[in-house]
PDB file of N, CA and C in Angstrom:
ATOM      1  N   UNK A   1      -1.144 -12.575  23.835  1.00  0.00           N
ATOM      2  CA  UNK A   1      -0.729 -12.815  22.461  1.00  0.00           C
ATOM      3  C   UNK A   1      -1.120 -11.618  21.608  1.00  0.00           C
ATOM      4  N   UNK A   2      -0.012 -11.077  20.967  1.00  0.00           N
ATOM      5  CA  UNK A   2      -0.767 -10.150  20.025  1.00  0.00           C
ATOM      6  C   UNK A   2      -1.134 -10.178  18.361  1.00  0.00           C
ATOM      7  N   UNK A   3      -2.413  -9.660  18.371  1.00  0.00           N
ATOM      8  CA  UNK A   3      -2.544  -9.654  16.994  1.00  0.00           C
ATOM      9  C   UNK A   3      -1.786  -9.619  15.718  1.00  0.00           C
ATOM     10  N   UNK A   4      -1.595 -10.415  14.675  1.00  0.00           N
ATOM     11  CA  UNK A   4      -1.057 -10.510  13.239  1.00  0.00           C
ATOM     12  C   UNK A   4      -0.695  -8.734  12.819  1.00  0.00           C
ATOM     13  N   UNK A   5      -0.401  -7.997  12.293  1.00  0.00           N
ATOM     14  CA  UNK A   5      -0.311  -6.847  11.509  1.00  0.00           C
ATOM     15  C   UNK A   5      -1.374  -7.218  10.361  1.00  0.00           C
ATOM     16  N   UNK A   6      -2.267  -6.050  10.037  1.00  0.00           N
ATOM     17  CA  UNK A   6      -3.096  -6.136   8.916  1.00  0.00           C
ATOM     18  C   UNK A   6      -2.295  -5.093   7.573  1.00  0.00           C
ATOM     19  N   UNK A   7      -2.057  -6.236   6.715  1.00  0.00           N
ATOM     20  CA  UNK A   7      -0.959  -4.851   5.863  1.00  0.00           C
ATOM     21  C   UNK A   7      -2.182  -5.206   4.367  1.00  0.00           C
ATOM     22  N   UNK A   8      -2.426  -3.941   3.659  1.00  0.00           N
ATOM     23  CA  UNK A   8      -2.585  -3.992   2.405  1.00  0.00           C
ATOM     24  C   UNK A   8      -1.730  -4.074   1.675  1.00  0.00           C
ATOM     25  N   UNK A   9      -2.109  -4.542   0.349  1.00  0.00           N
ATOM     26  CA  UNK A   9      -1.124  -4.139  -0.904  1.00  0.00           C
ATOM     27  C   UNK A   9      -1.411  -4.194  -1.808  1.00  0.00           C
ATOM     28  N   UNK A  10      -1.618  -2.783  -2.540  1.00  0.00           N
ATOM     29  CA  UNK A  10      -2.277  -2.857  -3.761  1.00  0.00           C
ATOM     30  C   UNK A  10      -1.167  -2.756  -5.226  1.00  0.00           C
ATOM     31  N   UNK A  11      -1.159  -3.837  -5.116  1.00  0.00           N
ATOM     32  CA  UNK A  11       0.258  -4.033  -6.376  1.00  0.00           C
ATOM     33  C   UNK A  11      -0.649  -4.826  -7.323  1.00  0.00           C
ATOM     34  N   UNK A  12      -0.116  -4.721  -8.849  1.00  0.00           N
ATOM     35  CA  UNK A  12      -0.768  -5.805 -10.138  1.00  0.00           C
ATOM     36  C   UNK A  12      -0.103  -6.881 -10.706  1.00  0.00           C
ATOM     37  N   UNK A  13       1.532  -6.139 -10.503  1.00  0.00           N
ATOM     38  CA  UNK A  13       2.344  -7.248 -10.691  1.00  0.00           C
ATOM     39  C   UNK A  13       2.198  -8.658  -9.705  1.00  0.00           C
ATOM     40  N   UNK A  14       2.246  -9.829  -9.893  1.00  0.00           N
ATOM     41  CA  UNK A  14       2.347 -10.861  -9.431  1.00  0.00           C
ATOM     42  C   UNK A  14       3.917 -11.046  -8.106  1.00  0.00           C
ATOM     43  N   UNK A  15       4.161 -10.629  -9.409  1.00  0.00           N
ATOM     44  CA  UNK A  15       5.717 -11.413  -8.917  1.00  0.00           C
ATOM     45  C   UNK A  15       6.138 -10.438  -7.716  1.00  0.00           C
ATOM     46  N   UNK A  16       5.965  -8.924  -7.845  1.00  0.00           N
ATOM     47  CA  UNK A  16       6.042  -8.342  -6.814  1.00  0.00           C
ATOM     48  C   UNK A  16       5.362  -8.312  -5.576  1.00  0.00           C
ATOM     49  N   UNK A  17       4.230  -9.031  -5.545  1.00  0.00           N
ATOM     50  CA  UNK A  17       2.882  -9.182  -4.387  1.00  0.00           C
ATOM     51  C   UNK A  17       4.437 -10.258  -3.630  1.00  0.00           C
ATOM     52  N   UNK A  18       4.978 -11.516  -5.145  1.00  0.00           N
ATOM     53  CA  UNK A  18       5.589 -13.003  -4.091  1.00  0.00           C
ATOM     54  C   UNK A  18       6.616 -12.505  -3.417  1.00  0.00           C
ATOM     55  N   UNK A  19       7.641 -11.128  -4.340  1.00  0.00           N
ATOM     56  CA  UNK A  19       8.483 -11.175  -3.346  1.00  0.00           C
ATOM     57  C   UNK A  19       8.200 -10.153  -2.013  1.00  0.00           C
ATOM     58  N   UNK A  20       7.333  -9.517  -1.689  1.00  0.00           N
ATOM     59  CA  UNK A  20       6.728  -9.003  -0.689  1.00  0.00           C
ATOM     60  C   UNK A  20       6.637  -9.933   0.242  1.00  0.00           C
ATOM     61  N   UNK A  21       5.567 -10.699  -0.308  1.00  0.00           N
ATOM     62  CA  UNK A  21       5.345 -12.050   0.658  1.00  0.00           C
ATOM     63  C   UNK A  21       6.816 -12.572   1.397  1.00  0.00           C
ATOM     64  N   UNK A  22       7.778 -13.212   0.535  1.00  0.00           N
ATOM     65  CA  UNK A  22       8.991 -13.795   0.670  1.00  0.00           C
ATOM     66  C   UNK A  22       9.637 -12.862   2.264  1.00  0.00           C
ATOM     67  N   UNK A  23       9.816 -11.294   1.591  1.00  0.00           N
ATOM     68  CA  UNK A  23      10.312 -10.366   2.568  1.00  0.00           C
ATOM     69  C   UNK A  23       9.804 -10.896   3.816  1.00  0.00           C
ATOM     70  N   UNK A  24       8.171 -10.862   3.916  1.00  0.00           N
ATOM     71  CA  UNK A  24       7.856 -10.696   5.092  1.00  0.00           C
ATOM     72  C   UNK A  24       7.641 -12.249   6.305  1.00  0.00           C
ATOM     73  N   UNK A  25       8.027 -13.425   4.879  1.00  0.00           N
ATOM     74  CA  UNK A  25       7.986 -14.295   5.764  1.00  0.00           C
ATOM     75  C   UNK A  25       9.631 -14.829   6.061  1.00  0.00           C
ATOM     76  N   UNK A  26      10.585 -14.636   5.276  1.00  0.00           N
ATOM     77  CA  UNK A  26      11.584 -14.261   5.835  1.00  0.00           C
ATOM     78  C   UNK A  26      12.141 -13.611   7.035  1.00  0.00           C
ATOM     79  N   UNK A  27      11.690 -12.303   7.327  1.00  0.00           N
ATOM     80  CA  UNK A  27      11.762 -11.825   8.506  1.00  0.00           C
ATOM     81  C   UNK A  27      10.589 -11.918   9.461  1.00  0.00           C
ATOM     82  N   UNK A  28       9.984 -12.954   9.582  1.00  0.00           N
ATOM     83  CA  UNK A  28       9.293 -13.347  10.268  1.00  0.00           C
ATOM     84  C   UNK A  28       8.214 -12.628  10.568  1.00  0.00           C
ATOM     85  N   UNK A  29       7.592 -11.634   9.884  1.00  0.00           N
ATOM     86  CA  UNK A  29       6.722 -10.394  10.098  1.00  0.00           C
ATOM     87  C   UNK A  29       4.905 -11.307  10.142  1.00  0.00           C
ATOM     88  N   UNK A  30       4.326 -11.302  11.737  1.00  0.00           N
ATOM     89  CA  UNK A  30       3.492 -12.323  11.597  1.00  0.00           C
ATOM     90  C   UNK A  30       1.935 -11.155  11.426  1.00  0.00           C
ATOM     91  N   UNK A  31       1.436 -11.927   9.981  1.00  0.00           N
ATOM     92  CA  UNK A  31       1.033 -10.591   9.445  1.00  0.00           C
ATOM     93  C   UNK A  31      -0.188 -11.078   8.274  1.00  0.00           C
ATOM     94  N   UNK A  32      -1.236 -10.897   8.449  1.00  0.00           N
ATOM     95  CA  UNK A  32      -2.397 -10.434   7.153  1.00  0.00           C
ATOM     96  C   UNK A  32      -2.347 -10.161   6.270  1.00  0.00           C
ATOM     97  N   UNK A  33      -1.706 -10.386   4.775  1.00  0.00           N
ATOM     98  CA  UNK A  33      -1.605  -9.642   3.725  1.00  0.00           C
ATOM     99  C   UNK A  33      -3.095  -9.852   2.379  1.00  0.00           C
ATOM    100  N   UNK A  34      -3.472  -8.456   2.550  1.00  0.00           N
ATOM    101  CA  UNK A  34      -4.631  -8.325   1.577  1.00  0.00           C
ATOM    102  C   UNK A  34      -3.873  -7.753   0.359  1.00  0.00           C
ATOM    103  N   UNK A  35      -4.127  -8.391  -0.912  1.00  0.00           N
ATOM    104  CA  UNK A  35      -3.678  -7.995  -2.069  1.00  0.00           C
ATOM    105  C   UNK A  35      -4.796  -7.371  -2.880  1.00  0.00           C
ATOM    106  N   UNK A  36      -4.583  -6.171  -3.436  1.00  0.00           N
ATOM    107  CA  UNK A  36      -5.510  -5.764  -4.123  1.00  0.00           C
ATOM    108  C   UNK A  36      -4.790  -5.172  -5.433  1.00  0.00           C
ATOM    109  N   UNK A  37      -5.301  -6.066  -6.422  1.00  0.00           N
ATOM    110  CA  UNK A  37      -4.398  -5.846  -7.873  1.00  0.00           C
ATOM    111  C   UNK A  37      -4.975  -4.328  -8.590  1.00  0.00           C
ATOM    112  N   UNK A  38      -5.957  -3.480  -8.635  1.00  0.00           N
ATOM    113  CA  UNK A  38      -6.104  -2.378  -9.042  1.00  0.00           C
ATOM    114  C   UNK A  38      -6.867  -0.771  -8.347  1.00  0.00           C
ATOM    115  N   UNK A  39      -6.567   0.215  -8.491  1.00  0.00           N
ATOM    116  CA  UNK A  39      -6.617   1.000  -7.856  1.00  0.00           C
ATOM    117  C   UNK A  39      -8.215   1.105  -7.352  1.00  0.00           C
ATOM    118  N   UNK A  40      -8.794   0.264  -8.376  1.00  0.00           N
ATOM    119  CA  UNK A  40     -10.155   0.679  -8.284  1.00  0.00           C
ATOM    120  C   UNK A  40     -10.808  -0.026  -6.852  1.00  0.00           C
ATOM    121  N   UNK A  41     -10.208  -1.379  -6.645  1.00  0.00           N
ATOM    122  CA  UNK A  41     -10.187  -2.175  -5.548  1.00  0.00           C
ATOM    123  C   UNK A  41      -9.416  -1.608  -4.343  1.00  0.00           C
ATOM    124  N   UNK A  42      -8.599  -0.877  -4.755  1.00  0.00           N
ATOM    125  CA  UNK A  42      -7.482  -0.639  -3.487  1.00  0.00           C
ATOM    126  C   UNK A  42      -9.080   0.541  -2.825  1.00  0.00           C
ATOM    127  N   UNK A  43      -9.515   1.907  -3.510  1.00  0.00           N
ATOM    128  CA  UNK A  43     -10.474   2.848  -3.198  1.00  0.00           C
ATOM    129  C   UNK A  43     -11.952   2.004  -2.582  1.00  0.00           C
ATOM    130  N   UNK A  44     -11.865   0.854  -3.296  1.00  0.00           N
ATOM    131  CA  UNK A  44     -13.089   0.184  -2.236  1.00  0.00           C
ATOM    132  C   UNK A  44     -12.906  -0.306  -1.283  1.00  0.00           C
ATOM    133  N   UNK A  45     -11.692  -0.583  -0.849  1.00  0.00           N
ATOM    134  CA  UNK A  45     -11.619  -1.483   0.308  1.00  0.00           C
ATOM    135  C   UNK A  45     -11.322  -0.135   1.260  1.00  0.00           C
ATOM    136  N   UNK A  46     -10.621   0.862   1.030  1.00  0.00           N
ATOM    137  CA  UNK A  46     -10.695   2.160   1.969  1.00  0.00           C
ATOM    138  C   UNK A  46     -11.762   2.212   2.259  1.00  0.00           C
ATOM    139  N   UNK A  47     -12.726   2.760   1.458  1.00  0.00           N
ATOM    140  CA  UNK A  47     -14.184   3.422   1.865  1.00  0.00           C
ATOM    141  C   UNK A  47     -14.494   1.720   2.654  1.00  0.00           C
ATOM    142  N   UNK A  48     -14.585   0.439   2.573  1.00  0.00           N
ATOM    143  CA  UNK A  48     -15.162   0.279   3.389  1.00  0.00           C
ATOM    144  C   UNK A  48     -14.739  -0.099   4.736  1.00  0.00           C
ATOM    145  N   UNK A  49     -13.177  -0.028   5.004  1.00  0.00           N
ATOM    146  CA  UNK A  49     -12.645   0.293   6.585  1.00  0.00           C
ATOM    147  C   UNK A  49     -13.214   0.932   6.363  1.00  0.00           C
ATOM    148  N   UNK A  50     -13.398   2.259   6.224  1.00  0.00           N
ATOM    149  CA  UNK A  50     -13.891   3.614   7.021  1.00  0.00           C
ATOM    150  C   UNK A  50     -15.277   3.508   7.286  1.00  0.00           C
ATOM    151  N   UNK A  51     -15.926   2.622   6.445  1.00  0.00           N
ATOM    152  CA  UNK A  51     -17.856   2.668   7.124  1.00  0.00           C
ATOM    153  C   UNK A  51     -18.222   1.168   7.842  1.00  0.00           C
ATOM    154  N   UNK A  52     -17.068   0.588   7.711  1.00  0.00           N
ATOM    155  CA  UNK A  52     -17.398  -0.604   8.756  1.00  0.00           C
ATOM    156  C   UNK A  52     -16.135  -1.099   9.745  1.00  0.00           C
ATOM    157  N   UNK A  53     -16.562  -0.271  10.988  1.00  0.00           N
ATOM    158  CA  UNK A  53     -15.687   0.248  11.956  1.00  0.00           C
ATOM    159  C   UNK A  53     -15.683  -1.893  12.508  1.00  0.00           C
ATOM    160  N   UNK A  54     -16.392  -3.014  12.309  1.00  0.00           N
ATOM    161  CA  UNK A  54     -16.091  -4.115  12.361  1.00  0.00           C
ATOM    162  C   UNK A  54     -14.546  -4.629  12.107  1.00  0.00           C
ATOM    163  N   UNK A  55     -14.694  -4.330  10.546  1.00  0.00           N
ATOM    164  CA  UNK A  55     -13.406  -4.648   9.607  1.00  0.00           C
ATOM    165  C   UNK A  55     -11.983  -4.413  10.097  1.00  0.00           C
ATOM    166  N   UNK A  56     -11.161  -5.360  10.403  1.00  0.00           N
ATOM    167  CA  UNK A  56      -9.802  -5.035  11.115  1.00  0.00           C
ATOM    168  C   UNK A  56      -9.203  -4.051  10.967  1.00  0.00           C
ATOM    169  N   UNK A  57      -8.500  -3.475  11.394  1.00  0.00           N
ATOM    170  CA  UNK A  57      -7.621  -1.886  10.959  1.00  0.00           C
ATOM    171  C   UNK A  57      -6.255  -1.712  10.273  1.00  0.00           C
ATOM    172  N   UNK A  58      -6.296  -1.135   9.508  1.00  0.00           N
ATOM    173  CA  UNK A  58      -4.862  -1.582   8.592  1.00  0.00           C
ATOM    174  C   UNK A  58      -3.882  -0.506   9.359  1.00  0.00           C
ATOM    175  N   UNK A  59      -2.663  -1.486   9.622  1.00  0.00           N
ATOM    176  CA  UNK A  59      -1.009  -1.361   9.709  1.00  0.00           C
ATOM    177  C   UNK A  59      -0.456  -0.508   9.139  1.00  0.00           C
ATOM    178  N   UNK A  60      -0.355  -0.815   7.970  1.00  0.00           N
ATOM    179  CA  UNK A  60       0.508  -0.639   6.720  1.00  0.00           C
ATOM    180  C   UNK A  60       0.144  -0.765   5.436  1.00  0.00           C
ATOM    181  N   UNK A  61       0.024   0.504   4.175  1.00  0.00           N
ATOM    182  CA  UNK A  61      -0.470   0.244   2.942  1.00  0.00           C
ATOM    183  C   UNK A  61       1.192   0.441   2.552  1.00  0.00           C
ATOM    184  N   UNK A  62       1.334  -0.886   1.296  1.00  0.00           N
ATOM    185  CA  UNK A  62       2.040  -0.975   0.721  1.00  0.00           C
ATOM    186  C   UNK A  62       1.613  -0.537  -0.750  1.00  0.00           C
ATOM    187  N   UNK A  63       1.880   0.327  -1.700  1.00  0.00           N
ATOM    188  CA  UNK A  63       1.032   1.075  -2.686  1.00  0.00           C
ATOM    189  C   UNK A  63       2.712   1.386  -3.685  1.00  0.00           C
ATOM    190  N   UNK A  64       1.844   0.242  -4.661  1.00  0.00           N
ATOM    191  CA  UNK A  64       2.256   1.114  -6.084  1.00  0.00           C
ATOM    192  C   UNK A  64       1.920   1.966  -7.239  1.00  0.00           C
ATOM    193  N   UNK A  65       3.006   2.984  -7.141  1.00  0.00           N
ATOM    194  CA  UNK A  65       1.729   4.400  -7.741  1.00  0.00           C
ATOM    195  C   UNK A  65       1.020   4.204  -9.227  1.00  0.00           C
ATOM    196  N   UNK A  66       1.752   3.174  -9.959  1.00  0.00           N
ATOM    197  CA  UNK A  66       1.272   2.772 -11.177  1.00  0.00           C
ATOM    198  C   UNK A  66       0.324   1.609 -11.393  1.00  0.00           C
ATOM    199  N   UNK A  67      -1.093   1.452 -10.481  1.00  0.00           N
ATOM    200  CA  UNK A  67      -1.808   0.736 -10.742  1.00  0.00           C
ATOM    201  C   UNK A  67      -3.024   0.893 -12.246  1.00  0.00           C
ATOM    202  N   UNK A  68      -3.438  -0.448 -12.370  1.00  0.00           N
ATOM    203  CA  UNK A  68      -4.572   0.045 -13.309  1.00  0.00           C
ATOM    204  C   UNK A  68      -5.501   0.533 -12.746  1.00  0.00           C
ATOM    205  N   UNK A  69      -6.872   1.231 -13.814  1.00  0.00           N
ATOM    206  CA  UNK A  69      -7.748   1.544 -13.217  1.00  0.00           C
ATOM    207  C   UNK A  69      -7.839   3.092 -12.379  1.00  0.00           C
ATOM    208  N   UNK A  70      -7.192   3.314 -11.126  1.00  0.00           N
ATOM    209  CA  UNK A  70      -7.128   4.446 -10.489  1.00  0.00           C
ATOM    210  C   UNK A  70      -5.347   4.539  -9.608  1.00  0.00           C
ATOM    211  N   UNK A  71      -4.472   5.365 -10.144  1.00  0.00           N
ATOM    212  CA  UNK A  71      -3.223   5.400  -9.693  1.00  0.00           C
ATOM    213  C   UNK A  71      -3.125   5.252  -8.202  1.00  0.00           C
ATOM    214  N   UNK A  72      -1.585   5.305  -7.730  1.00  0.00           N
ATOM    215  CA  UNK A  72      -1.335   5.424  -6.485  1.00  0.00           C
ATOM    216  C   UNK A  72      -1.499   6.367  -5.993  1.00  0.00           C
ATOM    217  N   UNK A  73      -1.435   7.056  -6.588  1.00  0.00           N
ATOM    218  CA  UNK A  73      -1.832   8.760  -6.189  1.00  0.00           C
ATOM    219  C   UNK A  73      -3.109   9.225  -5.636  1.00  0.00           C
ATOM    220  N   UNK A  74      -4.166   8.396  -6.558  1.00  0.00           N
ATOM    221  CA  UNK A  74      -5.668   8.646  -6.294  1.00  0.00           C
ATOM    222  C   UNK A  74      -5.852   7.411  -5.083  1.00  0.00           C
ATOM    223  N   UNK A  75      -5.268   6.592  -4.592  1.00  0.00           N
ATOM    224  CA  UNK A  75      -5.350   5.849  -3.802  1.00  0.00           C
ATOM    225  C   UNK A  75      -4.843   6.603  -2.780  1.00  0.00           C
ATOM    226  N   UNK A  76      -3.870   6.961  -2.528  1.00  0.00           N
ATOM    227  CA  UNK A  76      -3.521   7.498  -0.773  1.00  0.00           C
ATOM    228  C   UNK A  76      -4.022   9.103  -0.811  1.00  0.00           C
ATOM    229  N   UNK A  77      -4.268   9.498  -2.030  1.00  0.00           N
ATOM    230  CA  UNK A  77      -5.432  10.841  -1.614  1.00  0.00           C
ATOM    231  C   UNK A  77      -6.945  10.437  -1.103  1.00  0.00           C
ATOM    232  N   UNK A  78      -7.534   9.256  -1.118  1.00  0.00           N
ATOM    233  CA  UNK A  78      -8.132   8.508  -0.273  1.00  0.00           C
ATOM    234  C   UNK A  78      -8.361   8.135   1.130  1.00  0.00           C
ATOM    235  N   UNK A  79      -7.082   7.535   1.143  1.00  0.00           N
ATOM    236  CA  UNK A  79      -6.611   7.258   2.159  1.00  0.00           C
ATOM    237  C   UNK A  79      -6.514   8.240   3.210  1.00  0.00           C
ATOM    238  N   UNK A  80      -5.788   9.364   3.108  1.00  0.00           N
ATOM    239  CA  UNK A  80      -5.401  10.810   3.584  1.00  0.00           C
ATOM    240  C   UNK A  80      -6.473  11.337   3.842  1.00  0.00           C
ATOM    241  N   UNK A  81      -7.676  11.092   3.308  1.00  0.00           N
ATOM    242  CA  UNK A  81      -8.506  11.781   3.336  1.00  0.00           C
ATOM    243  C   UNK A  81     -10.222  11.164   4.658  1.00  0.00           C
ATOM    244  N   UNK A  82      -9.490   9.615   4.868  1.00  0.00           N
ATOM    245  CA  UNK A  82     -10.475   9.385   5.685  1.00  0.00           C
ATOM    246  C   UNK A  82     -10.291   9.834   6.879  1.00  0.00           C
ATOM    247  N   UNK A  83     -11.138   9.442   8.352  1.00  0.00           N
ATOM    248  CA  UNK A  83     -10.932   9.746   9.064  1.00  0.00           C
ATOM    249  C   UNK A  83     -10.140   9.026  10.064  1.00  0.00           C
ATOM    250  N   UNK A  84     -10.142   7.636   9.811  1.00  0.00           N
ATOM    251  CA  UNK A  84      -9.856   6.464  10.663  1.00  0.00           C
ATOM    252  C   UNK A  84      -8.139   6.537   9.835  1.00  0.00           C
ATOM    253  N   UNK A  85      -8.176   6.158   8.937  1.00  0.00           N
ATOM    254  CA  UNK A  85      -6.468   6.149   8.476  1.00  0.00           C
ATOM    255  C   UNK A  85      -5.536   7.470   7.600  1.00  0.00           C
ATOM    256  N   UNK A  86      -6.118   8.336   8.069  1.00  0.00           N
ATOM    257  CA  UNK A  86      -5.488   9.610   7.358  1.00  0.00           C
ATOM    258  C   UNK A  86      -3.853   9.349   7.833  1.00  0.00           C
ATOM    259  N   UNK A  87      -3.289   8.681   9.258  1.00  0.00           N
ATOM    260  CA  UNK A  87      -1.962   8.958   9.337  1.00  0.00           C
ATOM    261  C   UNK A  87      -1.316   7.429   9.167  1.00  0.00           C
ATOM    262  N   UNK A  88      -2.478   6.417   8.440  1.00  0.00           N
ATOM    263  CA  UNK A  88      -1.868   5.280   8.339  1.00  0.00           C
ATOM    264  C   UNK A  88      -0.308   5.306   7.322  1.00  0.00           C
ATOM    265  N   UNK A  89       0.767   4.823   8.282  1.00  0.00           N
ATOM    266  CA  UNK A  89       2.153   4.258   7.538  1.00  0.00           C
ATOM    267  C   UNK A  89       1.432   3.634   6.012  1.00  0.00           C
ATOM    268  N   UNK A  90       2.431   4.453   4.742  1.00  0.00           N
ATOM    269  CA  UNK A  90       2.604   3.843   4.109  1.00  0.00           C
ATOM    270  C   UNK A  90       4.229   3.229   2.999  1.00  0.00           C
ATOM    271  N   UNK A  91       4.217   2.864   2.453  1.00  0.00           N
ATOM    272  CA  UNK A  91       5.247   2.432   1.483  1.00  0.00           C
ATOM    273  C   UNK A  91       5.305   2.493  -0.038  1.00  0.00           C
ATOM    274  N   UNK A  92       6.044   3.471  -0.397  1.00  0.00           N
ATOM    275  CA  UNK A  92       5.728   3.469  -1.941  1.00  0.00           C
ATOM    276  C   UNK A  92       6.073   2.946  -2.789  1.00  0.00           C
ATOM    277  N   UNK A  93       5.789   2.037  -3.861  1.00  0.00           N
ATOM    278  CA  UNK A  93       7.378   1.737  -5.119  1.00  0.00           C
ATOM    279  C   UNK A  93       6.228   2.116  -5.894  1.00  0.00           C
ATOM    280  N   UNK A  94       7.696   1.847  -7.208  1.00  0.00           N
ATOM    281  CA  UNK A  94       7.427   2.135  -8.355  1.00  0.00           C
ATOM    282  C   UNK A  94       8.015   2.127  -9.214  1.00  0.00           C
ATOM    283  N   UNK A  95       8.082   1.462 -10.331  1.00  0.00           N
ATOM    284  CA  UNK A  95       8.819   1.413 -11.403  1.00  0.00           C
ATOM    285  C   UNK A  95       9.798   2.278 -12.295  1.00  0.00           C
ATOM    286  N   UNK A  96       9.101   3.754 -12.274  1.00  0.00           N
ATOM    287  CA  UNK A  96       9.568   4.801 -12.827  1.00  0.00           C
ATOM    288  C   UNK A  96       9.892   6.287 -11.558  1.00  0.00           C
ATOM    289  N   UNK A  97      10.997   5.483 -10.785  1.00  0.00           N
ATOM    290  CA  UNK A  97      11.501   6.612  -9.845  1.00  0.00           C
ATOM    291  C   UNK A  97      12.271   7.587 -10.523  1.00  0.00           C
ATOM    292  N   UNK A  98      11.397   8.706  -9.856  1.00  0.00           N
ATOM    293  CA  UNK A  98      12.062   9.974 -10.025  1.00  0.00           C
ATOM    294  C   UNK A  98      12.098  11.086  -9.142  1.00  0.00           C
ATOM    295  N   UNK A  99      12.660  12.140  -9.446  1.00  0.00           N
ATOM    296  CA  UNK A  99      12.278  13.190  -8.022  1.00  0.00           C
ATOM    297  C   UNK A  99      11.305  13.921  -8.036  1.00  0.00           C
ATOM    298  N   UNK A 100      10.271  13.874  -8.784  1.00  0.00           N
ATOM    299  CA  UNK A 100       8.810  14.317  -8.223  1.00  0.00           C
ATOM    300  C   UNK A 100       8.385  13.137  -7.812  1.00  0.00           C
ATOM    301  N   UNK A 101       8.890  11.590  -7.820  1.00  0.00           N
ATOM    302  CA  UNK A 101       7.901  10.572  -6.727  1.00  0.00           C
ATOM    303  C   UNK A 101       8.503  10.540  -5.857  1.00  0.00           C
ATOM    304  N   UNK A 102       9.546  10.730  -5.438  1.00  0.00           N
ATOM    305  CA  UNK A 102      10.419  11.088  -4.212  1.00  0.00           C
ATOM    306  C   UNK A 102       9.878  12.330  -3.533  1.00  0.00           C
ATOM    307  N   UNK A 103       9.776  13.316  -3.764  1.00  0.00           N
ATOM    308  CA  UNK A 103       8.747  14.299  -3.456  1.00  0.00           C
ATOM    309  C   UNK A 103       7.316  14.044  -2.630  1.00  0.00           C
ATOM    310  N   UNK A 104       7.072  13.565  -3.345  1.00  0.00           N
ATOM    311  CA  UNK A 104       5.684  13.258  -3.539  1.00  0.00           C
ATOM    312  C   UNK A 104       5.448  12.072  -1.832  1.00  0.00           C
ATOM    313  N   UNK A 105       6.385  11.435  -2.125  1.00  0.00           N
ATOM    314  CA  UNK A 105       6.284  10.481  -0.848  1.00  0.00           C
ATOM    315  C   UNK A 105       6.659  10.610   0.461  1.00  0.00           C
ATOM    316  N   UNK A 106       8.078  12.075   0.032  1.00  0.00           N
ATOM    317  CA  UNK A 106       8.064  12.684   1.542  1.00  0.00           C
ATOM    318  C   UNK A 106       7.056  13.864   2.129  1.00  0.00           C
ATOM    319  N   UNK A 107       6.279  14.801   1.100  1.00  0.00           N
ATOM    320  CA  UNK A 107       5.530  15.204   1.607  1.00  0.00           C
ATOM    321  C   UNK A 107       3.929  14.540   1.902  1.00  0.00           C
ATOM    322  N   UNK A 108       3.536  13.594   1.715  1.00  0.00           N
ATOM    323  CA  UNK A 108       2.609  12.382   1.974  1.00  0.00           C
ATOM    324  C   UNK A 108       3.531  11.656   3.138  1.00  0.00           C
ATOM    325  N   UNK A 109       4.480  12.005   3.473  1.00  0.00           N
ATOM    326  CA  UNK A 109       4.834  11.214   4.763  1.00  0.00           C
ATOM    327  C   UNK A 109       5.523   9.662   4.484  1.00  0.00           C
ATOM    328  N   UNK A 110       5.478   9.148   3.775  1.00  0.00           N
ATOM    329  CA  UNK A 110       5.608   7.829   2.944  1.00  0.00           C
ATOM    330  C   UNK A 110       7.317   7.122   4.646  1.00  0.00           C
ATOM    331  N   UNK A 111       6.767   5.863   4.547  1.00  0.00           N
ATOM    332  CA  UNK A 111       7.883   5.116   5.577  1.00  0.00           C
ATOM    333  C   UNK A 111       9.370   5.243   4.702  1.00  0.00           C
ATOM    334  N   UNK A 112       8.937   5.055   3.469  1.00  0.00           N
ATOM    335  CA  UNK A 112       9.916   4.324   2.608  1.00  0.00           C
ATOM    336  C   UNK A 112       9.543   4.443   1.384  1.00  0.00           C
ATOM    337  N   UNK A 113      10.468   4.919   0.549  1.00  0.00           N
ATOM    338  CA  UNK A 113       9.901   4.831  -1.230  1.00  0.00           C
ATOM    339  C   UNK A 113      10.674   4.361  -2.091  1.00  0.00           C
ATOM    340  N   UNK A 114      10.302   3.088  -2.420  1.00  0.00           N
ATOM    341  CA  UNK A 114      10.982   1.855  -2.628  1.00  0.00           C
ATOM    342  C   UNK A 114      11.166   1.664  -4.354  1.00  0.00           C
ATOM    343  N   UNK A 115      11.983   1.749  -4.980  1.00  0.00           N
ATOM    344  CA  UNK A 115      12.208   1.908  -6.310  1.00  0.00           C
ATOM    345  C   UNK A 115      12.300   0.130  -7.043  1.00  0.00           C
ATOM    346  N   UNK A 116      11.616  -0.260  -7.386  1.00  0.00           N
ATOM    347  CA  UNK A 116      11.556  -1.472  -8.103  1.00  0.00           C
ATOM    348  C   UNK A 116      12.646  -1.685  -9.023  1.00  0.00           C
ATOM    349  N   UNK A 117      13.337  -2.821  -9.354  1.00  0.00           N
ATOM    350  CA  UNK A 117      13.589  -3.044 -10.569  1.00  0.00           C
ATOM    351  C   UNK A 117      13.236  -3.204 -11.792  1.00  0.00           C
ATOM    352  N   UNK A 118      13.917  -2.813 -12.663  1.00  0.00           N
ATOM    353  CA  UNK A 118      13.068  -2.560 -14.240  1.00  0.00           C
ATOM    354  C   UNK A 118      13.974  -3.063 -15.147  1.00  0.00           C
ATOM    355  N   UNK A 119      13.087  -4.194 -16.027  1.00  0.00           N
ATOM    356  CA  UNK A 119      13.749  -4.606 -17.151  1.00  0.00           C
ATOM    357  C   UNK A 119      13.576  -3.333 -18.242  1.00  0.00           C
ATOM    358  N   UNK A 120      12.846  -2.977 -18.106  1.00  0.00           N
ATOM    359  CA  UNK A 120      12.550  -2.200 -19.609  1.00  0.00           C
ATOM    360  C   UNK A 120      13.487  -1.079 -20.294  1.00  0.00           C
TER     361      UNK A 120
END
């Protein structure tokens, strides 16, 4: 039997964490989802995969670059920077796509850079 997928996701919006969720139980994706609503949380839970080699190993960060607290940006320069998930898959959205975050996500390697919908 194999293990669940361990996916993060450090999103603030609500509604975007449900339809994540929805996606993944829709396509049947049998899977761990840790939500972490601000950047400041998303940078603690890195540092502590990386010093407690216990803690399951993440899959997949799902990261939106406009969190409170500490951006997406300062989050997967984190990330990139440990030793255990420097080449962890990630996924970007974001509210305000443009072609420096398009940029930005193919040279960070990004799976996918996923442009949200926007009322505003």
């Amino acid at each position: 039997m194999t293990q669940p997928f361990e996916i993060l996701i450090a999103e603030d919006n609500p509604a975007d964490v449900a339809l994540v969720r929805e996606a993944l139980k829709t396509n049947n994706v049998d899977c761990v989802l840790h939500v972490l609503t601000d950047g400041e949380k998303a940078l603690a839970r890195i540092d502590s995969l990386e010093s407690d080699p216990k803690m399951p190993q993440v899959d997949l960060l799902i990261l939106d670059m406009h969190l409170p607290k500490h951006d997406g940006e300062a989050v997967l320069k984190r990330l990139r920077s440990t030793r255990h998930y420097a080449g962890t898959p990630f996924i970007l959205t974001t509210s305000f796509s443009s072609p420096a975050i398009e940029q930005k996500a193919r040279v960070d390697a990004a799976v996918l850079c996923f442009p949200k919908p926007s009322t505003r």
